[in-house]
N, C-alpha and C. Protein backbone atom coordinates (compact mmCIF):
# COMPACT_ATOMS: atom_id res chain seq x y z
N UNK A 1 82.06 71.07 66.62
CA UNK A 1 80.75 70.55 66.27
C UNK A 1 80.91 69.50 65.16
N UNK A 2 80.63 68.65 65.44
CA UNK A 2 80.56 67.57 64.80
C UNK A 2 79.43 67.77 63.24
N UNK A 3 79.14 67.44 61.78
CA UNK A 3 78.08 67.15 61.07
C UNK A 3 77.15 66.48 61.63
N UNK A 4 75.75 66.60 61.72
CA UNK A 4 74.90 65.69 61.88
C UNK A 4 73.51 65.94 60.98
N UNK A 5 73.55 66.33 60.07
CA UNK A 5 72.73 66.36 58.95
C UNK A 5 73.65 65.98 57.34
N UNK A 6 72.33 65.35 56.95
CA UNK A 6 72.96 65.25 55.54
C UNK A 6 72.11 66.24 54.47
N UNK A 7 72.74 66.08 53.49
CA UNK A 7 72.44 67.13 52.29
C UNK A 7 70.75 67.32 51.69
N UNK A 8 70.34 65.99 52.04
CA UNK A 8 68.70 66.32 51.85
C UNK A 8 68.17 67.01 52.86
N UNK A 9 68.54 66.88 54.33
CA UNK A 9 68.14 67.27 55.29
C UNK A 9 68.16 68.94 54.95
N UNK A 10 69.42 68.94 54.63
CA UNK A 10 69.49 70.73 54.37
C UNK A 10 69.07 71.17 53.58
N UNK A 11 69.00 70.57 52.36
CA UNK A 11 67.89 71.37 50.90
C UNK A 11 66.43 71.22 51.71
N UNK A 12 65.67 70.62 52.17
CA UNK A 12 64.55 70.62 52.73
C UNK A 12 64.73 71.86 53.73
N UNK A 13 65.30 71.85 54.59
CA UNK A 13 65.11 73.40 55.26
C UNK A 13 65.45 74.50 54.90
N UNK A 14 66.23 74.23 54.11
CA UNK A 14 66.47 75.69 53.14
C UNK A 14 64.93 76.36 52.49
N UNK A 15 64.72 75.22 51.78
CA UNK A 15 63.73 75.34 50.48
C UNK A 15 62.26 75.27 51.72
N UNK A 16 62.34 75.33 52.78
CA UNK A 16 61.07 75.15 53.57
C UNK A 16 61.31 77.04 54.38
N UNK A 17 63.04 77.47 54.30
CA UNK A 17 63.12 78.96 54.89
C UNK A 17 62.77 79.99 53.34
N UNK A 18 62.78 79.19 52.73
CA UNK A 18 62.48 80.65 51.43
C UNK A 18 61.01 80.53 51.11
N UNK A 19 60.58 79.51 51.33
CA UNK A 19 58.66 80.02 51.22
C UNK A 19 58.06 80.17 52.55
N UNK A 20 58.87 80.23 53.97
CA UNK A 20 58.08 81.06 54.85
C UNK A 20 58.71 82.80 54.82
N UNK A 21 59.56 82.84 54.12
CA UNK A 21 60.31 84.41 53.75
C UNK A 21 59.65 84.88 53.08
N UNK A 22 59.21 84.18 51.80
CA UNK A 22 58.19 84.60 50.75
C UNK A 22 57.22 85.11 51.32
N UNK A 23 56.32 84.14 52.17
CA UNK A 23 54.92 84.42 52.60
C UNK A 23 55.12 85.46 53.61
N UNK A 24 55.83 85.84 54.47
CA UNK A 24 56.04 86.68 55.51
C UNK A 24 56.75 88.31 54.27
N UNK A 25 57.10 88.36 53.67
CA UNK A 25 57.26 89.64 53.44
C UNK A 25 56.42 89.73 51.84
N UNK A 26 55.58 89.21 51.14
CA UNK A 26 54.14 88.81 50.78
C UNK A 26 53.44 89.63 51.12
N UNK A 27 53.65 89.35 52.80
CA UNK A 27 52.25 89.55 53.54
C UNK A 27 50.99 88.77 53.97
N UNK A 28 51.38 87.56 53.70
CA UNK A 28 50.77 86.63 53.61
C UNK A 28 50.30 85.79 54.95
N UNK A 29 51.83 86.06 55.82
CA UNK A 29 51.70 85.80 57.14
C UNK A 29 52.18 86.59 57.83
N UNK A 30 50.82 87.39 58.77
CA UNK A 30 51.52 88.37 59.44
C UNK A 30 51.78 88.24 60.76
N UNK A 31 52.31 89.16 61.63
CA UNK A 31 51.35 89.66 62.89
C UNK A 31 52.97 88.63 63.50
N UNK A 32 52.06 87.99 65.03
CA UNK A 32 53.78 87.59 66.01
C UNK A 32 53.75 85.93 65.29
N UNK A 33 52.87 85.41 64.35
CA UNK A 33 53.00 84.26 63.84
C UNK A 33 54.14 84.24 62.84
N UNK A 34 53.67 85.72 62.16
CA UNK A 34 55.01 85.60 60.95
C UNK A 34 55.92 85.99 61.24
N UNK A 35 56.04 86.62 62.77
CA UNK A 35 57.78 86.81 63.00
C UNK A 35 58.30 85.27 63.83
N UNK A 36 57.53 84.53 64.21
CA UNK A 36 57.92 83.24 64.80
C UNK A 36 58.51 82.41 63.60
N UNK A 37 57.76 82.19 62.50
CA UNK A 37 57.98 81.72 61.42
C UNK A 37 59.08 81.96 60.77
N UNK A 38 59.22 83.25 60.49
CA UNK A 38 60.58 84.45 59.99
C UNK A 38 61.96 83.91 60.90
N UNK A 39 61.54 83.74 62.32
CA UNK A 39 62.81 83.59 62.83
C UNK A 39 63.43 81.87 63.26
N UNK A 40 62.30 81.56 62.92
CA UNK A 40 62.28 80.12 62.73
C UNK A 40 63.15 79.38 61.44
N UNK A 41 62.55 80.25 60.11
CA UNK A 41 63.44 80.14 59.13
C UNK A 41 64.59 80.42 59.46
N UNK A 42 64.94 81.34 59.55
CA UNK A 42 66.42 81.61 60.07
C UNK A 42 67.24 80.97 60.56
N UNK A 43 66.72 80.21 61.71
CA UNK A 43 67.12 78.92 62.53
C UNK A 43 67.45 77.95 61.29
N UNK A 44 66.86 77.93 60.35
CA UNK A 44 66.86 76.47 59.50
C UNK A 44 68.27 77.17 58.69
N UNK A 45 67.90 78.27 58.18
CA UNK A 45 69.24 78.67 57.17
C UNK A 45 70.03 78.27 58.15
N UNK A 46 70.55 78.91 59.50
CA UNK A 46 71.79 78.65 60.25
C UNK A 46 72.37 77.25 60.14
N UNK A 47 71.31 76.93 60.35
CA UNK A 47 71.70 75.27 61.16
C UNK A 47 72.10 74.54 59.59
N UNK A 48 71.39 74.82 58.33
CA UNK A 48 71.62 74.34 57.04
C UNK A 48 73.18 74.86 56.97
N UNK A 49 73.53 75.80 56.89
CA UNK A 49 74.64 76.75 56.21
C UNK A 49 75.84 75.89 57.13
N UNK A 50 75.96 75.60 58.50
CA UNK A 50 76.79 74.51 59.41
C UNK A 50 76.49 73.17 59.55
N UNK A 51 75.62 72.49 59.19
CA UNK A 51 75.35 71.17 58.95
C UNK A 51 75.31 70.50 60.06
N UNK A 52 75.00 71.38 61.21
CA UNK A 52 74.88 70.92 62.66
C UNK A 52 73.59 71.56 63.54
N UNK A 53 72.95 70.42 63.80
CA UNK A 53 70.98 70.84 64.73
C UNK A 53 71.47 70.50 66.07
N UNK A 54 71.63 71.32 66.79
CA UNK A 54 71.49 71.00 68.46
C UNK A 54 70.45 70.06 69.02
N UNK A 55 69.65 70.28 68.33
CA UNK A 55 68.32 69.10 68.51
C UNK A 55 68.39 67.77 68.26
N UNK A 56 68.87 67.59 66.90
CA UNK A 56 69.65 66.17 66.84
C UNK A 56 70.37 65.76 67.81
N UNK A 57 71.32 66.78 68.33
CA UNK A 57 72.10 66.12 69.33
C UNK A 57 71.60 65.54 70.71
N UNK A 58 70.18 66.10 70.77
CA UNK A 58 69.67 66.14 72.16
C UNK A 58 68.79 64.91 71.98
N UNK A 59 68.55 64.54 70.87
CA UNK A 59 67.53 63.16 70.58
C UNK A 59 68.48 62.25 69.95
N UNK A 60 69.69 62.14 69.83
CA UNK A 60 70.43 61.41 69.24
C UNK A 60 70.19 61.08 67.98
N UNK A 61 69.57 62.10 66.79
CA UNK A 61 69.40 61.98 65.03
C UNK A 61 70.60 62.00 64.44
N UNK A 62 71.03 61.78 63.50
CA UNK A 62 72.19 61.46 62.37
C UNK A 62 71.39 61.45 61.30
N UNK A 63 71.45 62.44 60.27
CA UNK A 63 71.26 62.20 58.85
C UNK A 63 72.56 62.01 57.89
N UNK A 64 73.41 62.86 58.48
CA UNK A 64 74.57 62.68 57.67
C UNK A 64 75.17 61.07 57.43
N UNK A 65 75.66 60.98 56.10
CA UNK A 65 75.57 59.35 55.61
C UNK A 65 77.22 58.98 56.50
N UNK A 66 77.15 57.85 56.56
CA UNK A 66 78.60 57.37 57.37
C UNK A 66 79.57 57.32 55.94
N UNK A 67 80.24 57.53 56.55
CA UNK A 67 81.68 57.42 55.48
C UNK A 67 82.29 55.74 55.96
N UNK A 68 82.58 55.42 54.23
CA UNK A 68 83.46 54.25 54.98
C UNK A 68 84.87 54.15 54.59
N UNK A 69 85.11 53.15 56.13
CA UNK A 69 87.22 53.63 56.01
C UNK A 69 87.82 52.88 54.99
């Protein structure tokens, strides 16, 4: 797997999976919305923690900055 996010990309989904975690065990959001949400976050930690979105790949996105030789 190639990188295809860069480092803002991933502090933004990080910091977007710990206040739907918050609000979901809160209580704030319940019911099959806050487990969509819950597992949605999750998705973001994963994909943050490897620096690789399958989705990018499928729309052709690049955040990660180019290196030069």
């Amino acid at each position: 797997m190639k990188k295809n996010m860069g480092n803002a990309d991933r502090i933004i989904r990080t910091v977007i999976a710990i206040i739907v975690a918050a609000l979901y065990f809160s209580g704030t959001v319940t019911g099959t919305i806050g487990l969509v949400l819950l597992i949605l976050a999750g998705v973001f930690v994963l994909t943050s923690l490897v620096s690789f979105c399958p989705l990018y790949t499928l729309f052709g996105i690049n955040t990660c900055p180019v290196k030069k030789s």
